[in-house]
Protein backbone atom coordinates (compact mmCIF):
# COMPACT_ATOMS: atom_id res chain seq x y z
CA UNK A 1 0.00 0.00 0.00
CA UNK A 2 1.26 3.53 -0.93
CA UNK A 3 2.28 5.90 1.87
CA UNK A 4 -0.46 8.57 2.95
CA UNK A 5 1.88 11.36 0.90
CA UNK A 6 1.93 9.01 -2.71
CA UNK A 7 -1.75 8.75 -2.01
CA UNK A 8 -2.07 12.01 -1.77
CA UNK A 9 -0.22 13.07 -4.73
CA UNK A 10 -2.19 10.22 -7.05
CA UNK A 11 -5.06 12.34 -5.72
CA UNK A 12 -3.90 15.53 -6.78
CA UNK A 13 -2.82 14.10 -10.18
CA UNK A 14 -6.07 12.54 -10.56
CA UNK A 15 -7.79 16.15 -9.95
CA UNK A 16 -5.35 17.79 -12.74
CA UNK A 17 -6.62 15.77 -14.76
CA UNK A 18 -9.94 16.46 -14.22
CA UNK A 19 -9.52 19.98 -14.72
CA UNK A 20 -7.46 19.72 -18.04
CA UNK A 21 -10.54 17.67 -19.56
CA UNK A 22 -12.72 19.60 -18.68
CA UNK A 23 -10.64 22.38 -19.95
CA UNK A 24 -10.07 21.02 -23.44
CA UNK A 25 -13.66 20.08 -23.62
CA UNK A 26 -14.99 23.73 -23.33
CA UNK A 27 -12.25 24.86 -26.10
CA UNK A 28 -13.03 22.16 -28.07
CA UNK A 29 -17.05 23.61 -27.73
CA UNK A 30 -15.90 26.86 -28.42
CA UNK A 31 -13.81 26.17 -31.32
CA UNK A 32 -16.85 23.97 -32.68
CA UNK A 33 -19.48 26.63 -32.46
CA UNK A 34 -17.02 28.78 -33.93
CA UNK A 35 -16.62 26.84 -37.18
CA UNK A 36 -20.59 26.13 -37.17
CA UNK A 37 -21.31 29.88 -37.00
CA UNK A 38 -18.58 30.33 -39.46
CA UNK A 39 -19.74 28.28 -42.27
CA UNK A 40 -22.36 25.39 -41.32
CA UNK A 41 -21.58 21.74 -41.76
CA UNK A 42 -22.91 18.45 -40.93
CA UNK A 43 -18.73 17.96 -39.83
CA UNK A 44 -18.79 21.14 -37.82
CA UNK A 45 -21.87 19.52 -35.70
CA UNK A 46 -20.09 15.79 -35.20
CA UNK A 47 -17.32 17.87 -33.78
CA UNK A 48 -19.67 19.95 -31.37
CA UNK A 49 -21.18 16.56 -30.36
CA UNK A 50 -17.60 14.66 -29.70
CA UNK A 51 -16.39 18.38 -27.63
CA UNK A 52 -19.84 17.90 -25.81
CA UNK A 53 -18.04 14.05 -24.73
CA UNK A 54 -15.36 15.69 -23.80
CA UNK A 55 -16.83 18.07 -21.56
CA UNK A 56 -19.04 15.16 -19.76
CA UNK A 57 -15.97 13.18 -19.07
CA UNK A 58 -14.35 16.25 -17.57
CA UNK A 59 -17.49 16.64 -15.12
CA UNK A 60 -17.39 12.52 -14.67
CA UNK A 61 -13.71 12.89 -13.90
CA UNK A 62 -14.02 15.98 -11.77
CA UNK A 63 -17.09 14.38 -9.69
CA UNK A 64 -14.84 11.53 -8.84
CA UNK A 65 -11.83 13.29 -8.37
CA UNK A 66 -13.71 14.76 -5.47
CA UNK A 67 -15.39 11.75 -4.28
CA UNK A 68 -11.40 9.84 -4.26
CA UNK A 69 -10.51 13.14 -2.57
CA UNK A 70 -13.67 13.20 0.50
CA UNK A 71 -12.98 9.69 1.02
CA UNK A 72 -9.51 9.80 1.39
CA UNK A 73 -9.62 12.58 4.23
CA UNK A 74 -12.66 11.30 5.91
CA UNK A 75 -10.72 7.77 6.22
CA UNK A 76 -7.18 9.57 7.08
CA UNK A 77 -7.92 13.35 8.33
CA UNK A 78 -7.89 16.50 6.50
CA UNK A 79 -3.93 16.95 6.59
CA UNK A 80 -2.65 13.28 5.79
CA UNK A 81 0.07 13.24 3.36
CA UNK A 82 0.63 17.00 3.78
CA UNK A 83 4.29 17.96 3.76
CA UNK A 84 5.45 21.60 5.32
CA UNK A 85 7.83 22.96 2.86
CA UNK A 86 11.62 22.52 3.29
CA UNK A 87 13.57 26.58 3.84
């Protein structure tokens, strides 16, 4: 079993992730929409529809990102794997 500060870090990993799906998904939407209101094209809306995955995998992610992230404090306290920086 991984020490409380490797646990930790997988946790915070596992939220960056999160966050950088969810962030590509929203450009992806943007850039879609973009192209759709530039010229209209049954591609443009495929593309809006696989951004639109993107972005619900980035709210799955995040959603259990959080739910690692409650259970892991609730089973080892709010400061477990917590390091004070080094000066």
């Amino acid at each position: 079993m991984p020490s409380l500060i490797q646990q930790r870090m997988a946790l915070d990993r596992q939220r960056l992730h999160a966050r950088w799906m969810l962030l590509w998904g929203f450009a992806l939407v943007f850039f879609g929409v973009t192209l759709y209101v530039s010229e209209p094209s049954w591609f443009d809306v495929l593309y809006i529809l696989f951004a639109l995955v993107f972005v619900a995998a980035g709210v799955i992610w995040v959603l259990a990102a959080r739910r690692d992230g409650i259970a892991f404090e609730t089973e080892d306290g709010p400061d477990a794997g917590k390091q004070d920086p080094v000066r």
